[in-house]
N, C-alpha and C. Protein backbone atom coordinates (compact mmCIF):
# COMPACT_ATOMS: atom_id res chain seq x y z
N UNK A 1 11.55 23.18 -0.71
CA UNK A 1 12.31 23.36 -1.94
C UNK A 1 11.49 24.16 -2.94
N UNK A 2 12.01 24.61 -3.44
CA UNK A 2 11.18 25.58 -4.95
C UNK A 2 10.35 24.92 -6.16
N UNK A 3 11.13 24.03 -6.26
CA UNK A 3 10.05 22.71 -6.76
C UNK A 3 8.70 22.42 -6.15
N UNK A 4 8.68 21.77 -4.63
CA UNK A 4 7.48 21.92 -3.80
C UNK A 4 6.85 22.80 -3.69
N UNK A 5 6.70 24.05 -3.69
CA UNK A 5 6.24 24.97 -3.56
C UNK A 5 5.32 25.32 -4.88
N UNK A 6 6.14 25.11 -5.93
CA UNK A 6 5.62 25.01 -7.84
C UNK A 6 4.52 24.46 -7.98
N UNK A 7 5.19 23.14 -7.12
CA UNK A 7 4.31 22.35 -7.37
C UNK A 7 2.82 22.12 -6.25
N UNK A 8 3.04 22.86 -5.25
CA UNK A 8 1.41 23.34 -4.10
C UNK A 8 0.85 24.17 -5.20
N UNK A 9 1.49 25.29 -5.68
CA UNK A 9 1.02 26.03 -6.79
C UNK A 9 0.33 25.70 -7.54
N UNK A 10 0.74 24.58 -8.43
CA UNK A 10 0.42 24.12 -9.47
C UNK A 10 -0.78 23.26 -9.32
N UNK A 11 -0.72 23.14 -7.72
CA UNK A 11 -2.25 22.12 -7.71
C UNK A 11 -3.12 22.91 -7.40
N UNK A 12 -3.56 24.30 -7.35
CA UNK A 12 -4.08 24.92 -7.09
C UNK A 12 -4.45 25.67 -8.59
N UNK A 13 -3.26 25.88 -9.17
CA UNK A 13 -3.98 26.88 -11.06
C UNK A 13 -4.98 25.90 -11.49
N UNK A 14 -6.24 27.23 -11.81
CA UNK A 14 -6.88 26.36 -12.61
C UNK A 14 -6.27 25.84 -14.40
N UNK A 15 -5.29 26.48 -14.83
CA UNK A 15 -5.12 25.73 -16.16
C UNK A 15 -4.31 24.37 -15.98
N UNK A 16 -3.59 24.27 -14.90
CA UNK A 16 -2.88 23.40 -14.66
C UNK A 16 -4.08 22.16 -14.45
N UNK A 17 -4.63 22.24 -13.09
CA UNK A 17 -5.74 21.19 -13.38
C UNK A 17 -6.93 20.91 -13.97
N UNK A 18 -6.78 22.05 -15.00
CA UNK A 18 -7.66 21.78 -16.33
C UNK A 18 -7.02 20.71 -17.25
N UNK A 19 -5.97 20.77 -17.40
CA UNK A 19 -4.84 20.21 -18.44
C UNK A 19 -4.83 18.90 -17.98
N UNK A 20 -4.66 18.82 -16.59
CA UNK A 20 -4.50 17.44 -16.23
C UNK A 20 -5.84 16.33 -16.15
N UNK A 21 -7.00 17.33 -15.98
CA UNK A 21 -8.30 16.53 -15.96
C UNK A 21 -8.60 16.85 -17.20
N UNK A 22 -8.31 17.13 -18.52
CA UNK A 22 -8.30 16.90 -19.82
C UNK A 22 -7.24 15.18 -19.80
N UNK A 23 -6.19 14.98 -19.52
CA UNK A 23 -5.30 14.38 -19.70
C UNK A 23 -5.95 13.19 -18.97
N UNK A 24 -6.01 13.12 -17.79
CA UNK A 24 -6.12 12.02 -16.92
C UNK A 24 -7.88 11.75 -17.55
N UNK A 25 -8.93 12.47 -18.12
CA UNK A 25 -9.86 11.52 -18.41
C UNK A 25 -10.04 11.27 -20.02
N UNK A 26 -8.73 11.45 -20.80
CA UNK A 26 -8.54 10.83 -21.95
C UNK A 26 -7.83 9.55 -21.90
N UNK A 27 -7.51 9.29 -20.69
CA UNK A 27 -6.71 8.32 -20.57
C UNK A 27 -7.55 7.33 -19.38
N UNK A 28 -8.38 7.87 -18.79
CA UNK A 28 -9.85 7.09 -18.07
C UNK A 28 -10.72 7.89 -18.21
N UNK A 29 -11.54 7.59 -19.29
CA UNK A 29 -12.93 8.25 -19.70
C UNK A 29 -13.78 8.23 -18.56
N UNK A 30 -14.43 7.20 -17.56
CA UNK A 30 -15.52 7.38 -16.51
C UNK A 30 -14.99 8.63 -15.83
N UNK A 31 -13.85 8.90 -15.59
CA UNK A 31 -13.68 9.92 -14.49
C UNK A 31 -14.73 11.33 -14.86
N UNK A 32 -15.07 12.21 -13.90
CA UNK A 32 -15.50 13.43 -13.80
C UNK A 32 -14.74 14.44 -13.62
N UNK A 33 -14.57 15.68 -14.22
CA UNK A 33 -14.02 16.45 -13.51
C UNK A 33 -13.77 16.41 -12.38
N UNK A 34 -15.05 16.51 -11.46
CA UNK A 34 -14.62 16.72 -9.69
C UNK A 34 -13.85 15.53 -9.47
N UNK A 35 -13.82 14.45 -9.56
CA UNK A 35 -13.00 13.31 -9.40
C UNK A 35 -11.01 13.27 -9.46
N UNK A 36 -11.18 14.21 -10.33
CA UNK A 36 -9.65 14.86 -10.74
C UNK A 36 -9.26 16.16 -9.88
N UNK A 37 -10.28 16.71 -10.20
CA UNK A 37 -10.00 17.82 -9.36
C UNK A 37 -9.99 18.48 -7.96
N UNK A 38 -10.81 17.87 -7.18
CA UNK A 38 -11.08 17.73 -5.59
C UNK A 38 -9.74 16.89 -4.97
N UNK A 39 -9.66 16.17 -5.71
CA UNK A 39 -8.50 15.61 -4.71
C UNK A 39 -7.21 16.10 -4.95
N UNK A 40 -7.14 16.84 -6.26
CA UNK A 40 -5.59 17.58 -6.42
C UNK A 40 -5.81 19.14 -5.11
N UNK A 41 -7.09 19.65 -5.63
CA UNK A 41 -7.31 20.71 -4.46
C UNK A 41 -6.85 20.35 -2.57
N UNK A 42 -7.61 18.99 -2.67
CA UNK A 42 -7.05 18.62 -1.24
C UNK A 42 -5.79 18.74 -1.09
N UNK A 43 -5.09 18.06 -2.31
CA UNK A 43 -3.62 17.60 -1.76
C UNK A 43 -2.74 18.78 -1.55
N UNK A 44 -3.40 20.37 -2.35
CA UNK A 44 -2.32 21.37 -1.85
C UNK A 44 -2.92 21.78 -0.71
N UNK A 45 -3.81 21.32 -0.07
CA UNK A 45 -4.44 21.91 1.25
C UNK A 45 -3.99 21.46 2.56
N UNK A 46 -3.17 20.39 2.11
CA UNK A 46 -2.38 19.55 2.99
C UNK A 46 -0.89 19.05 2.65
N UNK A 47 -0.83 19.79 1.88
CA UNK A 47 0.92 19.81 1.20
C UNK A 47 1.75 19.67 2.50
N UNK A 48 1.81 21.28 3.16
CA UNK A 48 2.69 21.27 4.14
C UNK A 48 2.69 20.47 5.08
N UNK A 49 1.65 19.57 5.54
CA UNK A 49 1.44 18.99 6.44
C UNK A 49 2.19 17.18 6.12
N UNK A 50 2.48 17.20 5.10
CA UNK A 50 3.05 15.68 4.08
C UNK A 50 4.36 15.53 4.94
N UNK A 51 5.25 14.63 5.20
CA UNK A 51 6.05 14.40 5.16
C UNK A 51 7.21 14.39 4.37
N UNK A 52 8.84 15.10 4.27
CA UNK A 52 9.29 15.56 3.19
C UNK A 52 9.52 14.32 2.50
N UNK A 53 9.79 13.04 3.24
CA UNK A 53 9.80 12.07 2.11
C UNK A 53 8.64 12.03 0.95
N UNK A 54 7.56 11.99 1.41
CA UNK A 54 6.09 11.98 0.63
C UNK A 54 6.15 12.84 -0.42
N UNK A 55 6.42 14.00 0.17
CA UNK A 55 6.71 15.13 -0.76
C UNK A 55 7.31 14.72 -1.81
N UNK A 56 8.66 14.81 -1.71
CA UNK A 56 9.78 14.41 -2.67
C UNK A 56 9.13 13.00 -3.93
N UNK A 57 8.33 12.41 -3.06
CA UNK A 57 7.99 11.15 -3.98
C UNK A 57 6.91 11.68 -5.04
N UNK A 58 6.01 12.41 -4.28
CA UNK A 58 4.84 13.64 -5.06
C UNK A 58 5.80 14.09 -6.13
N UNK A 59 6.97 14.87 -6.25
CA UNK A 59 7.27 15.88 -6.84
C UNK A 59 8.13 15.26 -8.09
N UNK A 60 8.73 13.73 -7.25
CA UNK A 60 9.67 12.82 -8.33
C UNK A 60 8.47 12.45 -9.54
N UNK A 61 7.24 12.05 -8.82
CA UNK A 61 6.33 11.11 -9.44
C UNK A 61 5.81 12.54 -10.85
N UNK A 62 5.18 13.68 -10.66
CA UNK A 62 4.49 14.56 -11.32
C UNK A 62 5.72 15.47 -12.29
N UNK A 63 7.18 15.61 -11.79
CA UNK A 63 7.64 16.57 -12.67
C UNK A 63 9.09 15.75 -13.60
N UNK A 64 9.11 15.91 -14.09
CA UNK A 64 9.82 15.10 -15.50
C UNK A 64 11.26 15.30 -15.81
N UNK A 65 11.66 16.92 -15.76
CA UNK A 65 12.61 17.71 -15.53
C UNK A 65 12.35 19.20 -15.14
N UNK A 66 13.32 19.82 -15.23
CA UNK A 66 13.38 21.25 -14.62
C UNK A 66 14.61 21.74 -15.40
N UNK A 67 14.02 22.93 -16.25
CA UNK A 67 14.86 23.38 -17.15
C UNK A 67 15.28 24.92 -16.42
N UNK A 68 16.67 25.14 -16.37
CA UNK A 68 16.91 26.78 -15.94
C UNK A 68 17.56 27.13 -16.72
N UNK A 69 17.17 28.66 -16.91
CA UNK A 69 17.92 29.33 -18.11
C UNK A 69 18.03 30.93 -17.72
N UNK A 70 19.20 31.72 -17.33
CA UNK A 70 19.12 32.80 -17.41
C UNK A 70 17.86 33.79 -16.67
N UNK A 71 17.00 33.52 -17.40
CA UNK A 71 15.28 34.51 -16.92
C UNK A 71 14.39 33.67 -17.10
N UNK A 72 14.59 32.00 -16.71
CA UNK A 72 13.54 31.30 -16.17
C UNK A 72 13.54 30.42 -15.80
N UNK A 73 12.36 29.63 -15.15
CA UNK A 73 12.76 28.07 -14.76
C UNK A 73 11.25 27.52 -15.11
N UNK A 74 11.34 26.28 -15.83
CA UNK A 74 9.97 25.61 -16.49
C UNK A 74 10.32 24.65 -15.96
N UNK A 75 8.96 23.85 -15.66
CA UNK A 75 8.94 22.45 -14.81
C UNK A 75 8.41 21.74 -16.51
N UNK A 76 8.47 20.85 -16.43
CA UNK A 76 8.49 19.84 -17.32
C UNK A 76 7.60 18.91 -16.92
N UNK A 77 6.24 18.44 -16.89
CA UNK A 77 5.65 17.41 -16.02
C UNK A 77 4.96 16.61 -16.64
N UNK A 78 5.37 15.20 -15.60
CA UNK A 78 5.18 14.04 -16.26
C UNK A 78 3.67 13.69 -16.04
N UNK A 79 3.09 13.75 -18.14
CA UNK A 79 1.82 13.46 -17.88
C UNK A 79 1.34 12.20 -17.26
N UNK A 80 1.88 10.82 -17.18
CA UNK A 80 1.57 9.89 -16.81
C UNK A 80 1.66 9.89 -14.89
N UNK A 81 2.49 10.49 -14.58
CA UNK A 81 2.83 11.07 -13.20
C UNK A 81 1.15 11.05 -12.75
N UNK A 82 1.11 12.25 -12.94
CA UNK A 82 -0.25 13.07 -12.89
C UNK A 82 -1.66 12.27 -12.92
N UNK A 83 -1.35 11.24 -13.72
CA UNK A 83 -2.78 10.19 -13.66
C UNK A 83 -2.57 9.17 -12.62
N UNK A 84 -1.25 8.79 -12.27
CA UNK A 84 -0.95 8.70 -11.33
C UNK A 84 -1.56 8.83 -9.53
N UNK A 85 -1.24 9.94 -9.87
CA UNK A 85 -1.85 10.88 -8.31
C UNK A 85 -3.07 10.70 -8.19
N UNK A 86 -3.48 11.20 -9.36
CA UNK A 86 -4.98 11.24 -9.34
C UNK A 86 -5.61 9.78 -8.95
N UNK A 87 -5.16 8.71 -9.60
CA UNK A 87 -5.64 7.59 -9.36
C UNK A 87 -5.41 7.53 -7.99
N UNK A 88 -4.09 7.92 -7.09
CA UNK A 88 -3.81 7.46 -6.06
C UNK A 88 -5.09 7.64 -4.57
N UNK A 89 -5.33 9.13 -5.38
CA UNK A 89 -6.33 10.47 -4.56
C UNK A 89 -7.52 10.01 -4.64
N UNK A 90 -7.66 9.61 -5.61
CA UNK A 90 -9.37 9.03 -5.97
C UNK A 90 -10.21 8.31 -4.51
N UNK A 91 -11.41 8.93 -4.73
CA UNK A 91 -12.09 8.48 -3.35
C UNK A 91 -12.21 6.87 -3.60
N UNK A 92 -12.63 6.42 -2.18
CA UNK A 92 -12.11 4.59 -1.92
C UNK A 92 -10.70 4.31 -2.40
N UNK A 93 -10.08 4.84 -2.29
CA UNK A 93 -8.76 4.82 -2.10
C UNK A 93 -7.80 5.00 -0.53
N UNK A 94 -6.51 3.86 -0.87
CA UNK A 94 -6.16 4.74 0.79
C UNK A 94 -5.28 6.16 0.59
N UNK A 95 -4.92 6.44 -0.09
CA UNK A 95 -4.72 8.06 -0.57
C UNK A 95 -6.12 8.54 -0.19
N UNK A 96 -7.01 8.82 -1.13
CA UNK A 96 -8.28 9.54 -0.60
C UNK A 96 -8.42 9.45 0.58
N UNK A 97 -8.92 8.02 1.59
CA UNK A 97 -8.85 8.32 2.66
C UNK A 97 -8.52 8.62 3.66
N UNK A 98 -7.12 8.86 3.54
CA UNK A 98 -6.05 9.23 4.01
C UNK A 98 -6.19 11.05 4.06
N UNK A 99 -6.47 11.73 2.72
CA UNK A 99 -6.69 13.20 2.63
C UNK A 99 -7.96 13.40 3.13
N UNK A 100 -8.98 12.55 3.39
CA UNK A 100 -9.87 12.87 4.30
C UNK A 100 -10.02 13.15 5.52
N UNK A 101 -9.47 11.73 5.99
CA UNK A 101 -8.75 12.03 7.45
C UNK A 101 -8.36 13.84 7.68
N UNK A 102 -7.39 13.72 7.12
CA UNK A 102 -6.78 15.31 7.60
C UNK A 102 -7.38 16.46 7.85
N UNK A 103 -8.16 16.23 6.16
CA UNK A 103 -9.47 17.64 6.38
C UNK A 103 -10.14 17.49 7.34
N UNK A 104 -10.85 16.81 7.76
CA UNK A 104 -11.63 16.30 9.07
C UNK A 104 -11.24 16.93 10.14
N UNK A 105 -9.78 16.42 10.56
CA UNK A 105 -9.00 17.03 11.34
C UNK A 105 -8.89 18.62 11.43
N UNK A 106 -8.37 19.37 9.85
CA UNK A 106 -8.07 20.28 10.28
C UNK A 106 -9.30 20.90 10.57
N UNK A 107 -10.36 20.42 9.95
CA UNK A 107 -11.58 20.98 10.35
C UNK A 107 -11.90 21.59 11.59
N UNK A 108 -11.82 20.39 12.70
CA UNK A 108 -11.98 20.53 13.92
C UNK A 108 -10.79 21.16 14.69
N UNK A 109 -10.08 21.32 14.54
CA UNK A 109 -8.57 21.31 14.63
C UNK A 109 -8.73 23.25 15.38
């Protein structure tokens, strides 16, 4: 969907996950940058490989609305979403270990 795709995108811009690792460690100070950011990098590295349910739950959970107009389309995204993920992704997590797994895989792969 065009949404999914926005949103592999979007985990990949750096202003996008600048914004969000501004966001997500005003809202949990211990975090680090890399902590926020490595695991959003993983997750578009393994986007396609998600299941479309997963997906869809990714895309329900991070975007808020979707505005179209004539000569554009803006995603709307939900900041709490986003701390969300991140928490989900966070290493010792079964999200994290879960996106580990894969890299591993595609590693050898």
């Amino acid at each position: 969907t065009p949404g999914s795709y926005r949103l592999q995108a979007a985990l990949l811009a750096p202003e996008v996950t600048h914004a969000v690792c501004d966001a997500v460690r005003r809202a949990d100070p211990p975090l680090t940058e890399p902590e926020v950011v490595l695991p959003l990098r993983n997750l578009a590295g393994v986007w396609r490989q998600l299941f479309a349910a997963e997906q869809q739950r990714i895309v329900q959970l991070l975007i808020e609305r979707v505005v179209v107009t004539e000569d554009t389309l803006e995603i709307v995204w939900r900041e709490l979403g986003w701390r969300a993920l991140v928490g989900e992704l966070r290493a010792n997590t079964i999200g994290g270990e879960l996106l580990q797994i894969e890299d591993e895989q595609e590693a050898t792969a």
